[in-house]
PDB file of N, CA and C in Angstrom:
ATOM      1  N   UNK A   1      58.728 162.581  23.651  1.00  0.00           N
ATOM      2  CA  UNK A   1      59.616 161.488  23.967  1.00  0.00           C
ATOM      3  C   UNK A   1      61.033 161.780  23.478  1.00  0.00           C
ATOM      4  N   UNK A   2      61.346 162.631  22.548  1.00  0.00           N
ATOM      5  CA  UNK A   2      62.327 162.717  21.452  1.00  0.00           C
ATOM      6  C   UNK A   2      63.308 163.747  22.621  1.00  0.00           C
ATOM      7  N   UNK A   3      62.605 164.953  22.842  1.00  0.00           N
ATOM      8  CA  UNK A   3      63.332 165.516  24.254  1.00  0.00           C
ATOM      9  C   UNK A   3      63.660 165.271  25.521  1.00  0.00           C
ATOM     10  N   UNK A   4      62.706 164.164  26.073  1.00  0.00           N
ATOM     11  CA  UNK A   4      63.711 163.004  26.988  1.00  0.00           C
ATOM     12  C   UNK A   4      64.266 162.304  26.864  1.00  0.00           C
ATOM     13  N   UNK A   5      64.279 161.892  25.795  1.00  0.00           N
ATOM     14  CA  UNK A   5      65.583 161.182  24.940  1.00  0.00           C
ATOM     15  C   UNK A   5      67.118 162.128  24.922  1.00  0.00           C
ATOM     16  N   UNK A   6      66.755 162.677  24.495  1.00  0.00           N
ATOM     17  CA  UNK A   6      67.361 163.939  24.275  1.00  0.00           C
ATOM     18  C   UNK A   6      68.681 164.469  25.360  1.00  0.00           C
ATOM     19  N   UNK A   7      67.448 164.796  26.831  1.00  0.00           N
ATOM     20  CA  UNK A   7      67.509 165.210  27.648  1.00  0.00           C
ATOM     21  C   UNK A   7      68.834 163.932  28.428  1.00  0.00           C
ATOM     22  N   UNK A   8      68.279 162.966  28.436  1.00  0.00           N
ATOM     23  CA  UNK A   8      68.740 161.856  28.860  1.00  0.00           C
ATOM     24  C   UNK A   8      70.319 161.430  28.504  1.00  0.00           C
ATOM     25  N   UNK A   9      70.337 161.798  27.213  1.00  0.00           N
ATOM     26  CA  UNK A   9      71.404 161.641  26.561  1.00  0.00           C
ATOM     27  C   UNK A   9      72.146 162.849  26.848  1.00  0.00           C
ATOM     28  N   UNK A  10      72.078 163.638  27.326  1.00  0.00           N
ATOM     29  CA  UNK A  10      72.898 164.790  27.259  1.00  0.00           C
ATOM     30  C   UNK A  10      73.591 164.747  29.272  1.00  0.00           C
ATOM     31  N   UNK A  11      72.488 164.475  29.939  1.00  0.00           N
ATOM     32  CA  UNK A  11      73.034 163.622  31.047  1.00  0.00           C
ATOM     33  C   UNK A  11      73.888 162.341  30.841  1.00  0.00           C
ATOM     34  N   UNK A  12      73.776 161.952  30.630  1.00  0.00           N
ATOM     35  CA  UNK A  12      74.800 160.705  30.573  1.00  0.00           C
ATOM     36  C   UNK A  12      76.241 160.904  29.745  1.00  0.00           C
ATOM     37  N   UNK A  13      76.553 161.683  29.206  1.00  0.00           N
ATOM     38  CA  UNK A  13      77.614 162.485  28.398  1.00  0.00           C
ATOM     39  C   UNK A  13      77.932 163.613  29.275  1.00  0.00           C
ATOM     40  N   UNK A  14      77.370 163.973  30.040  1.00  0.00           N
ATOM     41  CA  UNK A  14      77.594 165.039  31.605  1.00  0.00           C
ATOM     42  C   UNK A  14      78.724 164.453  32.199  1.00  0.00           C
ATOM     43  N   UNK A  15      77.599 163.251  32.830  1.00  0.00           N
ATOM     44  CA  UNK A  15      78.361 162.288  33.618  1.00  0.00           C
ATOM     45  C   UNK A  15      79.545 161.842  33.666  1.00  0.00           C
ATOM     46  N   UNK A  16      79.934 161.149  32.146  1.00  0.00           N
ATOM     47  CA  UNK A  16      81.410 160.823  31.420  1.00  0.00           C
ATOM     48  C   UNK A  16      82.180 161.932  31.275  1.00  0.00           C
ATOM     49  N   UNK A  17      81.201 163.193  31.185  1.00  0.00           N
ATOM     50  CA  UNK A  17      82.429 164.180  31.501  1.00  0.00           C
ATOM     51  C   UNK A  17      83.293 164.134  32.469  1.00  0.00           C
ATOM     52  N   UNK A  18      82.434 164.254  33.226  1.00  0.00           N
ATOM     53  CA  UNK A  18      82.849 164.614  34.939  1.00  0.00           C
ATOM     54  C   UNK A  18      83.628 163.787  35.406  1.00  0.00           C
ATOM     55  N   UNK A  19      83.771 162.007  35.275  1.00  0.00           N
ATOM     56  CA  UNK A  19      84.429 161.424  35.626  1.00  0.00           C
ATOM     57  C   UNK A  19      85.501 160.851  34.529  1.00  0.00           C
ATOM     58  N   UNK A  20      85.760 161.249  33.643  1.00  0.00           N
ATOM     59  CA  UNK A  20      86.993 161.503  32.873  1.00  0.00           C
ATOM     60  C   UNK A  20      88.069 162.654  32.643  1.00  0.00           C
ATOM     61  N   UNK A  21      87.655 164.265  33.578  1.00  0.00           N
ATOM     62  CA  UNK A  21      88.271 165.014  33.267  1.00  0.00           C
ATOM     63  C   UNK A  21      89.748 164.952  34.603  1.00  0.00           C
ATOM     64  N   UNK A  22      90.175 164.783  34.067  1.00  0.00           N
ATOM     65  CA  UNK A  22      91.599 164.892  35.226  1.00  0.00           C
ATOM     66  C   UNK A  22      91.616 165.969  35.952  1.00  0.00           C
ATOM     67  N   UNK A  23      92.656 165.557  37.117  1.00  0.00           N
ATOM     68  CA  UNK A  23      92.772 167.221  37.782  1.00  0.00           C
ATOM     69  C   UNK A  23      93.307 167.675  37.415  1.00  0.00           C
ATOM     70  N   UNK A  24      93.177 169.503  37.574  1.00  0.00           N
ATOM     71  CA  UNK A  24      93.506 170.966  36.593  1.00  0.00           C
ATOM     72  C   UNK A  24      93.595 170.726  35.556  1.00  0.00           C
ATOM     73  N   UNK A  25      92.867 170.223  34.732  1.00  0.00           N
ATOM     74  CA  UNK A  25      92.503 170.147  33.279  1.00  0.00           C
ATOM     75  C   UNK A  25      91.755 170.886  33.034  1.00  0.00           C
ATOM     76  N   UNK A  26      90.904 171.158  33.704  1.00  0.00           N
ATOM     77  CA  UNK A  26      89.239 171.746  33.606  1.00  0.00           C
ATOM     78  C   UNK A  26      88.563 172.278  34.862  1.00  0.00           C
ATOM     79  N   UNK A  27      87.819 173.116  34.690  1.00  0.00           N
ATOM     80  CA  UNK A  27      87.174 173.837  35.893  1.00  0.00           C
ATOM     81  C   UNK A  27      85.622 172.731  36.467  1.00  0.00           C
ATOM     82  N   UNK A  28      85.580 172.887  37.407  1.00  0.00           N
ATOM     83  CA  UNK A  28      84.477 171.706  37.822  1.00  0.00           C
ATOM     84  C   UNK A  28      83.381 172.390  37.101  1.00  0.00           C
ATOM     85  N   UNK A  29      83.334 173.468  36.750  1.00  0.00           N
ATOM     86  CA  UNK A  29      82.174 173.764  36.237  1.00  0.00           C
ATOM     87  C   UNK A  29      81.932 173.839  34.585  1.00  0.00           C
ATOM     88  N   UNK A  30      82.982 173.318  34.083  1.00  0.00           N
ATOM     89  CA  UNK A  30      83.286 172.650  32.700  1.00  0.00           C
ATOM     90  C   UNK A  30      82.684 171.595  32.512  1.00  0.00           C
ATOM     91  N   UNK A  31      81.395 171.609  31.251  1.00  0.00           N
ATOM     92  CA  UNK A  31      80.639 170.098  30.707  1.00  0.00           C
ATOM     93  C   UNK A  31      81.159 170.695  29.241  1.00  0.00           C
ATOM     94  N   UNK A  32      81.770 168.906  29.706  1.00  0.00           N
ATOM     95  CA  UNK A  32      81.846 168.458  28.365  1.00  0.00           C
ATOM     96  C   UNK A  32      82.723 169.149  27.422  1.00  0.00           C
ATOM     97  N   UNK A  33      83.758 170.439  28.097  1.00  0.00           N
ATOM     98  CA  UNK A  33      84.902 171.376  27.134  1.00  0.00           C
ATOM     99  C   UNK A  33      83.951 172.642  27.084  1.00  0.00           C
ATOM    100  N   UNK A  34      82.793 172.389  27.858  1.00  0.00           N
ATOM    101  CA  UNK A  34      81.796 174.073  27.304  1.00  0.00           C
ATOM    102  C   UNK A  34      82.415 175.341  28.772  1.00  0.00           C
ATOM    103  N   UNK A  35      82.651 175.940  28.485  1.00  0.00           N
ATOM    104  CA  UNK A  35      83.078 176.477  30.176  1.00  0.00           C
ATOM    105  C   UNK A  35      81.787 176.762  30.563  1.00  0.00           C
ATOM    106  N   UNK A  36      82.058 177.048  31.864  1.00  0.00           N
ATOM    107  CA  UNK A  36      80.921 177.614  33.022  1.00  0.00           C
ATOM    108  C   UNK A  36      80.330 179.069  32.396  1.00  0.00           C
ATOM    109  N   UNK A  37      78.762 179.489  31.955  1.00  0.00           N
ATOM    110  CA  UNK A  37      78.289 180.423  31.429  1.00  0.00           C
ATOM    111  C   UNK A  37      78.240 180.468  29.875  1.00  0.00           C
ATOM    112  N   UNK A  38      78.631 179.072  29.456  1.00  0.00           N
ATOM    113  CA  UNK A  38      79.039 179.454  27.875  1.00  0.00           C
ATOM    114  C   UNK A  38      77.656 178.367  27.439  1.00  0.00           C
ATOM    115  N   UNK A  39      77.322 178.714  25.788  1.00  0.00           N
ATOM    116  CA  UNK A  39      76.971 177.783  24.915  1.00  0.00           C
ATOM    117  C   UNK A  39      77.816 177.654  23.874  1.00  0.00           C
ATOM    118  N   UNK A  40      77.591 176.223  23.939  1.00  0.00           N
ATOM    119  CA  UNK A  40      78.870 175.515  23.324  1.00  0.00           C
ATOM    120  C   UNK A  40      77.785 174.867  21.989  1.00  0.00           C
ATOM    121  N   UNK A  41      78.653 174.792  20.819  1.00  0.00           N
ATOM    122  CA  UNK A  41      78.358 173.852  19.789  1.00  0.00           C
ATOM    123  C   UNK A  41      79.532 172.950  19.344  1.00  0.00           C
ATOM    124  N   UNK A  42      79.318 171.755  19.551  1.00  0.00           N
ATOM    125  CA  UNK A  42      79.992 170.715  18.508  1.00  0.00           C
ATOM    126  C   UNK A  42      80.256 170.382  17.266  1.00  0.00           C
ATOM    127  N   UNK A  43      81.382 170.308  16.804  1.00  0.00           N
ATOM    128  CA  UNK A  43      81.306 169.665  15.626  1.00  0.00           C
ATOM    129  C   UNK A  43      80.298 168.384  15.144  1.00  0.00           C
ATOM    130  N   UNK A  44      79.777 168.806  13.883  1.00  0.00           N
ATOM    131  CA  UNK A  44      79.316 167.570  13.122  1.00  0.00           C
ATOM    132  C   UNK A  44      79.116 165.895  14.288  1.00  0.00           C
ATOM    133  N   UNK A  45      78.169 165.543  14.103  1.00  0.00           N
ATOM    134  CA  UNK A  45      78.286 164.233  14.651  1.00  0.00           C
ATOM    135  C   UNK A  45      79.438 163.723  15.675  1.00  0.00           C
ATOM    136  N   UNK A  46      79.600 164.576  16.396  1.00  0.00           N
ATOM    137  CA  UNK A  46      81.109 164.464  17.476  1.00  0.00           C
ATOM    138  C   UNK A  46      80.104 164.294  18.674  1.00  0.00           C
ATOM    139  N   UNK A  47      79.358 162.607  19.111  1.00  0.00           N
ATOM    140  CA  UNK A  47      78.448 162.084  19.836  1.00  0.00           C
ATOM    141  C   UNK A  47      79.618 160.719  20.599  1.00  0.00           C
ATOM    142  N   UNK A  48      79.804 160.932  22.118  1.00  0.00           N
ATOM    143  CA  UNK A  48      79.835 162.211  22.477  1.00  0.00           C
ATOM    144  C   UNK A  48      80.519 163.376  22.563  1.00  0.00           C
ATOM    145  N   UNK A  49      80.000 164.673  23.499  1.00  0.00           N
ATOM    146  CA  UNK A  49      80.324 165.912  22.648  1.00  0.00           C
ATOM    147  C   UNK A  49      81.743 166.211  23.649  1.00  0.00           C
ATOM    148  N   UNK A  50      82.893 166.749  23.024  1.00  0.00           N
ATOM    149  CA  UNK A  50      83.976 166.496  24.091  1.00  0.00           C
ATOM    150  C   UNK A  50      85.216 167.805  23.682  1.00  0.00           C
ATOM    151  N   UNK A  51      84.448 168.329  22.160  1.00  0.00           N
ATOM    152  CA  UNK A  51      85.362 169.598  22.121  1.00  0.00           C
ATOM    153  C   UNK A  51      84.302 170.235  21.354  1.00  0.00           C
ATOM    154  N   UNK A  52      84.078 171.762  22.089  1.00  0.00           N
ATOM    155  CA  UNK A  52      83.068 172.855  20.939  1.00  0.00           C
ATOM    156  C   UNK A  52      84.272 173.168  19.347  1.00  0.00           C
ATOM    157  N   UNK A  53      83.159 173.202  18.764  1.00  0.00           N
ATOM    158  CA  UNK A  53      83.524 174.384  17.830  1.00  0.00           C
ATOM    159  C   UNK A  53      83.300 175.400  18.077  1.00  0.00           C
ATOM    160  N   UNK A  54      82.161 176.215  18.532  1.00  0.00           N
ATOM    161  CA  UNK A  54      81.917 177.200  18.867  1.00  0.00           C
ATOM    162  C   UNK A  54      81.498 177.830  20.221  1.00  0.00           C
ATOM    163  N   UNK A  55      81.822 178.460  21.092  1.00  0.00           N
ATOM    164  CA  UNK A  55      81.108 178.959  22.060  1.00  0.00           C
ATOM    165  C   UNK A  55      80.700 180.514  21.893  1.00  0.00           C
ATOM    166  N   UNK A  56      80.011 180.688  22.748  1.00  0.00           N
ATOM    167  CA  UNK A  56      78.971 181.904  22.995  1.00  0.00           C
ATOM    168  C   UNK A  56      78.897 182.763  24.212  1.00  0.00           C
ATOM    169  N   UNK A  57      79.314 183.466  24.709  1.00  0.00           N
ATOM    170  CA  UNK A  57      78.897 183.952  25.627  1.00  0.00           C
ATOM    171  C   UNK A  57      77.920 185.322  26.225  1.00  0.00           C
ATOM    172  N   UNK A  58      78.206 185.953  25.138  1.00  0.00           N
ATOM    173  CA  UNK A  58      77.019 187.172  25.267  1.00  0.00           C
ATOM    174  C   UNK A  58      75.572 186.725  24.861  1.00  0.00           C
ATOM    175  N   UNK A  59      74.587 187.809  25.573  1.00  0.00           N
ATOM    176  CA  UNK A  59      73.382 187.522  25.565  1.00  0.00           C
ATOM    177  C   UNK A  59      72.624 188.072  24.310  1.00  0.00           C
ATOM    178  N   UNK A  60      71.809 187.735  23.942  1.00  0.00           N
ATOM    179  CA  UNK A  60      71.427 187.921  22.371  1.00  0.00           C
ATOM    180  C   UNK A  60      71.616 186.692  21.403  1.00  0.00           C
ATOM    181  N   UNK A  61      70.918 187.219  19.921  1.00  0.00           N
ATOM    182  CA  UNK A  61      71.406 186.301  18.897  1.00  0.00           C
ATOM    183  C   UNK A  61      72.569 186.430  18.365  1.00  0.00           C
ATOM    184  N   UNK A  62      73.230 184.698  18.102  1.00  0.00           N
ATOM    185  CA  UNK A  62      74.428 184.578  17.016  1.00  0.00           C
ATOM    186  C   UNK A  62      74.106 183.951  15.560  1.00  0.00           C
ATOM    187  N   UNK A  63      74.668 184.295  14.651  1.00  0.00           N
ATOM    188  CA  UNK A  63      73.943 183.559  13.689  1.00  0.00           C
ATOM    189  C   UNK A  63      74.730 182.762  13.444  1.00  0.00           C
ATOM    190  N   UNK A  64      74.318 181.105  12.941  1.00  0.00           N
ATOM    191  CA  UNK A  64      74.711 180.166  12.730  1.00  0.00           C
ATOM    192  C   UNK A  64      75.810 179.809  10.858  1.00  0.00           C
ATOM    193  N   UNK A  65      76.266 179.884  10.745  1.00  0.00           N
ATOM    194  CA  UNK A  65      76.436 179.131   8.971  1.00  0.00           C
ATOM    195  C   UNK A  65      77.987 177.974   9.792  1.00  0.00           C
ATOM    196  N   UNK A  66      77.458 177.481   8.151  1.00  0.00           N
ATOM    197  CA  UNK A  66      77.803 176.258   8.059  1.00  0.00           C
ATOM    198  C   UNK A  66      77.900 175.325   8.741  1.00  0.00           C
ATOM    199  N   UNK A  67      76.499 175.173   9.194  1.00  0.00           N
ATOM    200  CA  UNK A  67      76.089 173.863  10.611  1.00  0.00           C
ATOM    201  C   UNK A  67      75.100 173.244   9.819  1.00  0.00           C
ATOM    202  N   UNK A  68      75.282 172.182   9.444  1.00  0.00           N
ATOM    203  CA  UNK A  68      74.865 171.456   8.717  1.00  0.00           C
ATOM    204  C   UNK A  68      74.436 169.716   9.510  1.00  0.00           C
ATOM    205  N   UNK A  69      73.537 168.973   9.312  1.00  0.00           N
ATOM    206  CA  UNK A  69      73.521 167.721  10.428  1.00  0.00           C
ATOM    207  C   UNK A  69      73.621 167.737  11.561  1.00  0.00           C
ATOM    208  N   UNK A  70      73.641 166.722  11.985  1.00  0.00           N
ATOM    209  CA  UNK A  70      73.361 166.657  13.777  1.00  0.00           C
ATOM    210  C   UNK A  70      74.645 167.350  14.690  1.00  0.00           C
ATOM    211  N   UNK A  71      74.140 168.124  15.787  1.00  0.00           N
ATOM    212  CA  UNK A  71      75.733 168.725  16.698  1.00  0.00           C
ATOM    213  C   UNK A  71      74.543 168.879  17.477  1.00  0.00           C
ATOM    214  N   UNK A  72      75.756 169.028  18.379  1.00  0.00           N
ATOM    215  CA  UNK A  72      75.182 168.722  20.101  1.00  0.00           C
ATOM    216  C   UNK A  72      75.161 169.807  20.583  1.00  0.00           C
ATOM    217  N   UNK A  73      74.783 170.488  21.239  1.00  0.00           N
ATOM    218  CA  UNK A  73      74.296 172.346  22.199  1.00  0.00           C
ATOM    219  C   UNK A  73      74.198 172.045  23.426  1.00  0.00           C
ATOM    220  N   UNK A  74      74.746 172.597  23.856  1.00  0.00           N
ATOM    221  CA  UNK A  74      75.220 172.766  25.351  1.00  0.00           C
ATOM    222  C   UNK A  74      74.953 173.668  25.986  1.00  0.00           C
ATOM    223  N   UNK A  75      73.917 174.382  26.839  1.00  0.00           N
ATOM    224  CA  UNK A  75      73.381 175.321  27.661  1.00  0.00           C
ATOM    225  C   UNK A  75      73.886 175.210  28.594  1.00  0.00           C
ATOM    226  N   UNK A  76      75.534 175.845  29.083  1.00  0.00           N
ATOM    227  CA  UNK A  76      76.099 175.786  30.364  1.00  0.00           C
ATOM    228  C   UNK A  76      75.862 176.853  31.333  1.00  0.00           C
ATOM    229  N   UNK A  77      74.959 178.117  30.387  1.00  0.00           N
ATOM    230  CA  UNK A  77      75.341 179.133  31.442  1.00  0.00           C
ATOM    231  C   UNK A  77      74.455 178.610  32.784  1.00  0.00           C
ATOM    232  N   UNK A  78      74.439 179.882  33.843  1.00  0.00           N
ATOM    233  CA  UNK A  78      74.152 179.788  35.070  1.00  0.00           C
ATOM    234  C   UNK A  78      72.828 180.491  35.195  1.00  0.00           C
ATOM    235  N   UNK A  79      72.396 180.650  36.234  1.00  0.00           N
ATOM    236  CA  UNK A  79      71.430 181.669  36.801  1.00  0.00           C
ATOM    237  C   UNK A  79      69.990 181.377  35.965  1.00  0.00           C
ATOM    238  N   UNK A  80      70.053 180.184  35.400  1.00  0.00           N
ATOM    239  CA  UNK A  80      68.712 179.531  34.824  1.00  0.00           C
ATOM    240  C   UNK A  80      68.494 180.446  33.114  1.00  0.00           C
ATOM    241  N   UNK A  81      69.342 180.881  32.612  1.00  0.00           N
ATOM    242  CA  UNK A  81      69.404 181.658  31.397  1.00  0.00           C
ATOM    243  C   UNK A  81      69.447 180.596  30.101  1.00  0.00           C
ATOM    244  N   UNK A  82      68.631 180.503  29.397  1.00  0.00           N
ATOM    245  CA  UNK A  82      68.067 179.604  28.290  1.00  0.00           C
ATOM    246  C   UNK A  82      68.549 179.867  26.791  1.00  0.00           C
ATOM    247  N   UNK A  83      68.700 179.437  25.975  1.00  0.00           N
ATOM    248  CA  UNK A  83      69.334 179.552  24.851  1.00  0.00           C
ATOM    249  C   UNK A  83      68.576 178.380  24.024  1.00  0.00           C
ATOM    250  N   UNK A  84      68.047 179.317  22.815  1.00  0.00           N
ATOM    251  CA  UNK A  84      67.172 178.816  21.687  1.00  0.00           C
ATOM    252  C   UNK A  84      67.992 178.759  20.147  1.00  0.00           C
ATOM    253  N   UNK A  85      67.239 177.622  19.712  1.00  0.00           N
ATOM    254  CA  UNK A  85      67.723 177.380  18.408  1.00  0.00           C
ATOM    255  C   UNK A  85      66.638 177.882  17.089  1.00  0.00           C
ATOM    256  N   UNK A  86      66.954 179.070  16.677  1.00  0.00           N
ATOM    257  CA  UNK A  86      66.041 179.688  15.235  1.00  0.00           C
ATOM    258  C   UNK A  86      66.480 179.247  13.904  1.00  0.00           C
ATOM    259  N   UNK A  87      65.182 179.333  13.471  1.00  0.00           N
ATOM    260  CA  UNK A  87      65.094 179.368  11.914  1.00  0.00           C
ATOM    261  C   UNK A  87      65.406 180.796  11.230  1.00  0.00           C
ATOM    262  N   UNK A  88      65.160 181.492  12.126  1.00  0.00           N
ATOM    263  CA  UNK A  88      65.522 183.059  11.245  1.00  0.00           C
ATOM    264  C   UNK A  88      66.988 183.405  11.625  1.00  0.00           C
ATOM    265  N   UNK A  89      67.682 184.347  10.902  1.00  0.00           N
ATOM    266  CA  UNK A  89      68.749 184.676  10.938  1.00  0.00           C
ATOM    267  C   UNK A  89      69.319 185.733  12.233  1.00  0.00           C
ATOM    268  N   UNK A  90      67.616 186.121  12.459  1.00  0.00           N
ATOM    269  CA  UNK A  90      68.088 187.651  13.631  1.00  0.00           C
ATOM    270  C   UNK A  90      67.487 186.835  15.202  1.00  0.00           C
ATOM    271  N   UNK A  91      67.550 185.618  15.485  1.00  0.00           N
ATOM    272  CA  UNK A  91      66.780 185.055  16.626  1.00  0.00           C
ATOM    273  C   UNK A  91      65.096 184.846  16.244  1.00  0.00           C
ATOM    274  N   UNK A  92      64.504 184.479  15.105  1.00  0.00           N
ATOM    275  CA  UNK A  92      63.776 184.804  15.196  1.00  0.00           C
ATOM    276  C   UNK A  92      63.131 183.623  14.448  1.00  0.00           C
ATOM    277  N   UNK A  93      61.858 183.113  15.177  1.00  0.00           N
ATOM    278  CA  UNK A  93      61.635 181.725  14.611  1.00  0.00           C
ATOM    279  C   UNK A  93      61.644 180.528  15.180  1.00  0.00           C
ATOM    280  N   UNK A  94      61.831 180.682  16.726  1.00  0.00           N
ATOM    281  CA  UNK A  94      62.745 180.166  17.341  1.00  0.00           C
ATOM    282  C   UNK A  94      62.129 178.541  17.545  1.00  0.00           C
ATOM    283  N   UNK A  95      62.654 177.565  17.235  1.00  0.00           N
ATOM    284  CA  UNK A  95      61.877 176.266  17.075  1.00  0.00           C
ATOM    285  C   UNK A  95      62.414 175.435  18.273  1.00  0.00           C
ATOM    286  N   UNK A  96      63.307 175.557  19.422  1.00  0.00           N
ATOM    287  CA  UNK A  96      63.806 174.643  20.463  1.00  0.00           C
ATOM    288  C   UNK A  96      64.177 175.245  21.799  1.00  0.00           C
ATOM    289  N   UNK A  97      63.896 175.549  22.437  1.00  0.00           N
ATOM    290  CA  UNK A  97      64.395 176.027  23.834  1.00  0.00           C
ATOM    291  C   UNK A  97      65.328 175.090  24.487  1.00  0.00           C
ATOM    292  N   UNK A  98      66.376 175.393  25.233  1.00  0.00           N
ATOM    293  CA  UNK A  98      67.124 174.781  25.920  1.00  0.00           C
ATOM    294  C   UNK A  98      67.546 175.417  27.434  1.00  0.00           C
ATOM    295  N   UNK A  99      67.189 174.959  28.388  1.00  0.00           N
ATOM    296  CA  UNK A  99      66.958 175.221  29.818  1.00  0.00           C
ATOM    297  C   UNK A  99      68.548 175.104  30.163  1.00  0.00           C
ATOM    298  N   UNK A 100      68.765 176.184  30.872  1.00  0.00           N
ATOM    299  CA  UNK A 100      70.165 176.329  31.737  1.00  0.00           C
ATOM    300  C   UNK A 100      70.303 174.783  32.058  1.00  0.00           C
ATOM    301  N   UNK A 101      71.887 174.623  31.810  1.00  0.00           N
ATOM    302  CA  UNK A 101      72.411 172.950  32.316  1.00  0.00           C
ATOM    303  C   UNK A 101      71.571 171.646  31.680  1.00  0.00           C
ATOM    304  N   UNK A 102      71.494 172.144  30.561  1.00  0.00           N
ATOM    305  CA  UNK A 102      70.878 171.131  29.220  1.00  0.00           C
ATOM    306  C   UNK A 102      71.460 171.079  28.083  1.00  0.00           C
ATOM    307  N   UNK A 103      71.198 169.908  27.472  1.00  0.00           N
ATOM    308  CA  UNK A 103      71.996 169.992  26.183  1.00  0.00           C
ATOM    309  C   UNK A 103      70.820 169.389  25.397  1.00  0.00           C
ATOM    310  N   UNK A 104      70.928 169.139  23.599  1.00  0.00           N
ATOM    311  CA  UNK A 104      70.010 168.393  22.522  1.00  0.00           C
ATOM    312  C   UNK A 104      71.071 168.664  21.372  1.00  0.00           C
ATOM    313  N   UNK A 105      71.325 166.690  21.002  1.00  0.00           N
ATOM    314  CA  UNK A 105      71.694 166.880  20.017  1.00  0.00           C
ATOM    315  C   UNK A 105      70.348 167.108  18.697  1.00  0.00           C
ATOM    316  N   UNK A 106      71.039 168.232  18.319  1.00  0.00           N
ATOM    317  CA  UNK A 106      70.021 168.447  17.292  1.00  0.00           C
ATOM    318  C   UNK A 106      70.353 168.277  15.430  1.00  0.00           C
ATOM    319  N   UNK A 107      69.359 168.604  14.390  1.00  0.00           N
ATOM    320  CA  UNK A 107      69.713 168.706  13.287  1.00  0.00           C
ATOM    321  C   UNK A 107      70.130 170.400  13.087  1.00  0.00           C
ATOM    322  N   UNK A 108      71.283 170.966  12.747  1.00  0.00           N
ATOM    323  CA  UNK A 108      71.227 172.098  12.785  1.00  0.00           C
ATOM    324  C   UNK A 108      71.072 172.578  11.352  1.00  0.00           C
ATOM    325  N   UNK A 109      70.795 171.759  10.568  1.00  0.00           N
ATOM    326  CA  UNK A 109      70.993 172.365   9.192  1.00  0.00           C
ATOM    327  C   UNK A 109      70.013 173.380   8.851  1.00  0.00           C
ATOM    328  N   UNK A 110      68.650 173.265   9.051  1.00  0.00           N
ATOM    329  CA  UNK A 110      67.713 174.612   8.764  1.00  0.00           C
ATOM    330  C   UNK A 110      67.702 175.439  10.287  1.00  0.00           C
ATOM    331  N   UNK A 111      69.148 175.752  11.061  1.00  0.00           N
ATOM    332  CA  UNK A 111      68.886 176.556  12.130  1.00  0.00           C
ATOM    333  C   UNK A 111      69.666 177.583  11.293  1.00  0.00           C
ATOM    334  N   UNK A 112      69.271 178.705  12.148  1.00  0.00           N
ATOM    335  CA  UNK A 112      70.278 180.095  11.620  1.00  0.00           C
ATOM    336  C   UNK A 112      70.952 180.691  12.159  1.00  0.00           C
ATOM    337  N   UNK A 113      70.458 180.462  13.747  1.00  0.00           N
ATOM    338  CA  UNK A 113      70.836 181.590  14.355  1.00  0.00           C
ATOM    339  C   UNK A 113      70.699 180.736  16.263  1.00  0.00           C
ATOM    340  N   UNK A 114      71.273 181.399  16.840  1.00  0.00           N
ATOM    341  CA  UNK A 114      71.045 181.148  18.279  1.00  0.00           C
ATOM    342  C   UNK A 114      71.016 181.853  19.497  1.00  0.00           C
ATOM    343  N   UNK A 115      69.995 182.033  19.873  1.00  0.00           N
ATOM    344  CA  UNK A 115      69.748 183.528  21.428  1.00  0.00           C
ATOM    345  C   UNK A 115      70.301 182.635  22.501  1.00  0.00           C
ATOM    346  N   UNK A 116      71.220 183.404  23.492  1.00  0.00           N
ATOM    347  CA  UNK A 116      71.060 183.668  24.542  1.00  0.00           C
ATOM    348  C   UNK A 116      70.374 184.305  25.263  1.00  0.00           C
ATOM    349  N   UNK A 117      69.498 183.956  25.859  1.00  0.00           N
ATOM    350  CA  UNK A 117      68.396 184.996  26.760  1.00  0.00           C
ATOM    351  C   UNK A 117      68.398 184.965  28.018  1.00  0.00           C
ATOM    352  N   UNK A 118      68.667 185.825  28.818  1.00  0.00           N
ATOM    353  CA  UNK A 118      68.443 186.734  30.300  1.00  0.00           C
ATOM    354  C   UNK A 118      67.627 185.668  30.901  1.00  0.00           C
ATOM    355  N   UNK A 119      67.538 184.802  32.098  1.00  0.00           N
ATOM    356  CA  UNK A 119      66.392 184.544  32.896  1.00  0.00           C
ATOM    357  C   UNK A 119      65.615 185.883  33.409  1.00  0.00           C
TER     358      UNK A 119
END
């Protein structure tokens, strides 16, 4: 229930994207400030999510520090390519999957690390 919750909420913060971003501000394929192909992380409790702290774009693990409490993840890339949230430092551990064009605000404090993975 907690991931259609989840799920739900991360649509509806889509949505407000889309119809708040002005023209040439942003690429239509911009959610939420994440660009098109990127994973995006939010600052701290920044619900909803409207500027990353961090993005990602290569495939593989990144490791996480100083993510502490709830932030929001943003799986923008394309081509159905998924991006997981670990407990280990090297991708490894991996406790959340996130499906191309999904987001979960999550607790990131015991995460470490985050894969991008290849469909």
């Amino acid at each position: 229930m907690r991931r259609i919750t989840h799920a739900i909420a991360a649509l509806a913060m889509a949505a407000a994207a889309l119809t708040t971003t002005g023209a040439g501000s942003a690429s239509a394929d911009d959610w939420a400030g994440c660009p098109s192909g990127a994973v995006c992380v939010y600052p701290q409790n920044q619900d909803p999510a409207a500027s990353p702290s961090d993005v990602y774009w290569s495939y593989g693990a990144h490791r996480l520090s100083n993510q502490y409490g709830n932030h929001w993840v943003l799986n923008n890339q394309t081509g159905g390519a998924h991006a997981r949230l670990c407990r280990g430092s090297g991708g490894t551990d991996c406790v959340y999957d996130i499906a191309a064009q999904r987001g979960v605000y999550y607790d990131l404090g015991p995460i470490n690390s985050i894969t991008l993975d290849q469909p």
